[in-house]
Protein backbone atom coordinates (compact mmCIF):
# COMPACT_ATOMS: atom_id res chain seq x y z
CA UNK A 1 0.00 0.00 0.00
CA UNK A 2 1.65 3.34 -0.83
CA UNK A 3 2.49 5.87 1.86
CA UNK A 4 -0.08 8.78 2.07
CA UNK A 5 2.09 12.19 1.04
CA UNK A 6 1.35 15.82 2.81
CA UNK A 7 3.07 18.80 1.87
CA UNK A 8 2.86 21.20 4.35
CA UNK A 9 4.94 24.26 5.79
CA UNK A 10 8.14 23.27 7.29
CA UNK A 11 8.14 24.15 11.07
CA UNK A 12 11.63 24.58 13.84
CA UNK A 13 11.06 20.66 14.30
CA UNK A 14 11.23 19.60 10.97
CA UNK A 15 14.31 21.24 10.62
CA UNK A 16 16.99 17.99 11.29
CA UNK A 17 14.82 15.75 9.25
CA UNK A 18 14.51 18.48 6.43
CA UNK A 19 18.42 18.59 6.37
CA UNK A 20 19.03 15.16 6.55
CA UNK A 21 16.93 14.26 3.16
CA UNK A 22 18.94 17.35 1.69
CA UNK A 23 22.33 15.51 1.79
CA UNK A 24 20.81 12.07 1.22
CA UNK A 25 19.71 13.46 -1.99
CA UNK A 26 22.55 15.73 -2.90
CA UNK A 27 24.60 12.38 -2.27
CA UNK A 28 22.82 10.43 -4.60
CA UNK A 29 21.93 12.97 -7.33
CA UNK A 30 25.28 14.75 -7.21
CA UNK A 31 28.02 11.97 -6.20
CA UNK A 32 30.38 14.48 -8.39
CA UNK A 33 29.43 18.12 -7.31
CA UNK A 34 32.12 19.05 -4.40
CA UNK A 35 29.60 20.31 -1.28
CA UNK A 36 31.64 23.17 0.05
CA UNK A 37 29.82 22.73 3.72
CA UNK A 38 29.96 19.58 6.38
CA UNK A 39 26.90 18.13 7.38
CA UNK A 40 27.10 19.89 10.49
CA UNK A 41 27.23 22.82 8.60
CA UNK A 42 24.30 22.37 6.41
CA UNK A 43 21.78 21.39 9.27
CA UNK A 44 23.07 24.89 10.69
CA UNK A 45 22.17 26.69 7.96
CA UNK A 46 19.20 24.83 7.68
CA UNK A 47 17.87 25.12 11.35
CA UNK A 48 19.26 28.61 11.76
CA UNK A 49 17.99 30.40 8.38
CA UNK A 50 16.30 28.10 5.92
CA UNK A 51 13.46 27.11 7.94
CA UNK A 52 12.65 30.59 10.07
CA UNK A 53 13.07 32.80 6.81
CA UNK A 54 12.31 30.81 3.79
CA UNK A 55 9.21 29.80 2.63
CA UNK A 56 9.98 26.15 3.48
CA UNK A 57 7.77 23.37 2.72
CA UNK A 58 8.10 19.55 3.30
CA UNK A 59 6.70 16.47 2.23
CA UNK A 60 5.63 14.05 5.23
CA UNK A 61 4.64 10.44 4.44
CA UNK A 62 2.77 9.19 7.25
CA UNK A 63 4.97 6.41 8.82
CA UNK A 64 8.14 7.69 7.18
CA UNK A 65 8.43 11.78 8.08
CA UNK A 66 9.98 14.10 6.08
CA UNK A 67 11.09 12.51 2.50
CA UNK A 68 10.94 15.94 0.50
CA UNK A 69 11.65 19.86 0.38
CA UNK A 70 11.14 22.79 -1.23
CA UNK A 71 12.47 25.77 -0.60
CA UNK A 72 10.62 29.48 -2.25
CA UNK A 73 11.86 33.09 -2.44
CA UNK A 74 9.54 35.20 -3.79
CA UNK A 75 10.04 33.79 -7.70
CA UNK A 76 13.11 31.59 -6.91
CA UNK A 77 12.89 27.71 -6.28
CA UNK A 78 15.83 28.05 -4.58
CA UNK A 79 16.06 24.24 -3.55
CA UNK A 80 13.66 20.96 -4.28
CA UNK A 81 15.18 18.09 -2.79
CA UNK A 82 13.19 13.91 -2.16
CA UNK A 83 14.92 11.47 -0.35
CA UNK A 84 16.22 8.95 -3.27
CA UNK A 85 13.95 6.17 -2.12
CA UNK A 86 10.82 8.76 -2.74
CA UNK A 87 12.05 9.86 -6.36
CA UNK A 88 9.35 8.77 -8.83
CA UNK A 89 6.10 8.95 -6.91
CA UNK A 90 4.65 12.28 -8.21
CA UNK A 91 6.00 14.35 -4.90
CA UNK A 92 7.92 16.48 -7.15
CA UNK A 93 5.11 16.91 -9.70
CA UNK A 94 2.98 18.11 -6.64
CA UNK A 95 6.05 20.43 -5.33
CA UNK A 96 6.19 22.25 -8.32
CA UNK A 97 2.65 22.25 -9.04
CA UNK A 98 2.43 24.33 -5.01
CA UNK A 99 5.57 26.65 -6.46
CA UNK A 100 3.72 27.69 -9.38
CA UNK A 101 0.59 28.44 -7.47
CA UNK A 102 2.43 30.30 -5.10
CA UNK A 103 4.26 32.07 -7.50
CA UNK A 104 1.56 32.22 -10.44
CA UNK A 105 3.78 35.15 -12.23
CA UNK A 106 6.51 33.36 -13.17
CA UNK A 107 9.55 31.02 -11.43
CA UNK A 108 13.14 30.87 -11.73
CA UNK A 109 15.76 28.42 -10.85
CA UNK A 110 19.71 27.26 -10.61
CA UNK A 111 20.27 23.59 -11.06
CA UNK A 112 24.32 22.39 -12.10
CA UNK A 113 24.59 21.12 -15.81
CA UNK A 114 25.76 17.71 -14.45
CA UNK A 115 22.17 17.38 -13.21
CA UNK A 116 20.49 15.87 -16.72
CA UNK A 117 17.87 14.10 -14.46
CA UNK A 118 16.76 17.77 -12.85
CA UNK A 119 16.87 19.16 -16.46
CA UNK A 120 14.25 16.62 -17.54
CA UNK A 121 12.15 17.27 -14.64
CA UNK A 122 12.21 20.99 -15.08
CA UNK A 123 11.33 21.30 -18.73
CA UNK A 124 8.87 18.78 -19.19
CA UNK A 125 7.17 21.16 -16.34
CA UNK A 126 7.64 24.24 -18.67
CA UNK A 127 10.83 25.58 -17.88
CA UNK A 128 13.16 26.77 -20.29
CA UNK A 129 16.71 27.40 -19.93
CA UNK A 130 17.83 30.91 -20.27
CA UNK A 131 21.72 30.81 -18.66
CA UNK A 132 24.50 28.63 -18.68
CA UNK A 133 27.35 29.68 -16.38
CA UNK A 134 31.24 28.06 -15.72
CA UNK A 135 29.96 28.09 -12.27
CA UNK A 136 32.08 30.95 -10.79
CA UNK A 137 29.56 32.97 -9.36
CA UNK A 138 28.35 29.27 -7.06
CA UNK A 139 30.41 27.86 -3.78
CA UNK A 140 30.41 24.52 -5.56
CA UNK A 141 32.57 26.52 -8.30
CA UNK A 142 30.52 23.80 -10.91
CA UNK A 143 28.70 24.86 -14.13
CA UNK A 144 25.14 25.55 -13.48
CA UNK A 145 21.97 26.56 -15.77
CA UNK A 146 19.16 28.88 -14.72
CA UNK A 147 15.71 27.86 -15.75
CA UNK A 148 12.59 30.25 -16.04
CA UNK A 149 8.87 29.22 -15.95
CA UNK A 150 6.32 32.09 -17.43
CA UNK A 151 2.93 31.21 -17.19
């Protein structure tokens, strides 16, 4: 029987779980991107600014917690992020369905060139790529593309 999925607004609690299914999937999506933060570092960030001043939202499957994020700023998608054993059950479909409802003007978006999988996902939801970069203006110093979404 599959899990029942809620996404819902990421609270101060959520925040160690929300990290933790950040670096599981950066790990598996990204084995060749160099992360320029520890783990330790990342729930930080995550705990200390993500969660109180982003528009944060997880995805909870009852029995299993938090097994998705995504992260808004005004138009920017600034992160989306499933746990690798969640990837391919529609929670991203329903995360970016959310960010364009939020955000019914228009969305942008970084994701590294490496990231083919992501690229797929993004324009077969409408996005276009605008930008390709060498990646010097990232931490991870690695080539990135920006993608818009105009309704």
């Amino acid at each position: 029987m599959t899990e029942a999925v809620v996404l819902r607004r990421a609270g101060p609690a959520d925040a160690h779980a929300t990290a933790d299914v950040y670096l599981r999937s950066f790990a598996a999506a990204l084995p060749t991107v160099v992360r320029p933060h520890t783990d330790d570092e990342v729930r930080e960030y995550i705990r200390e600014v993500v969660v109180p001043a982003r528009e944060t939202w997880v995805a909870e499957a009852a029995g299993s917690g938090v097994v998705g994020l995504m992260v808004l700023q005004g138009e920017s998608l600034s992160q989306l992020y499933l746990d690798p054993e969640w990837r391919g059950r529609g929670i991203g479909d329903r995360f970016v369905a959310l960010a364009k409802e939020r955000s019914p003007r228009g969305l942008t978006l970084w994701t590294f060139q490496v990231n083919k999988p992501a690229h797929r996902f993004y324009e077969r939801h409408g996005f276009t790529a605008v930008e390709f970069t060498d990646g010097s203006g990232n931490e991870e110093r690695e080539p990135d593309v920006r993608y818009v979404w105009r309704p």
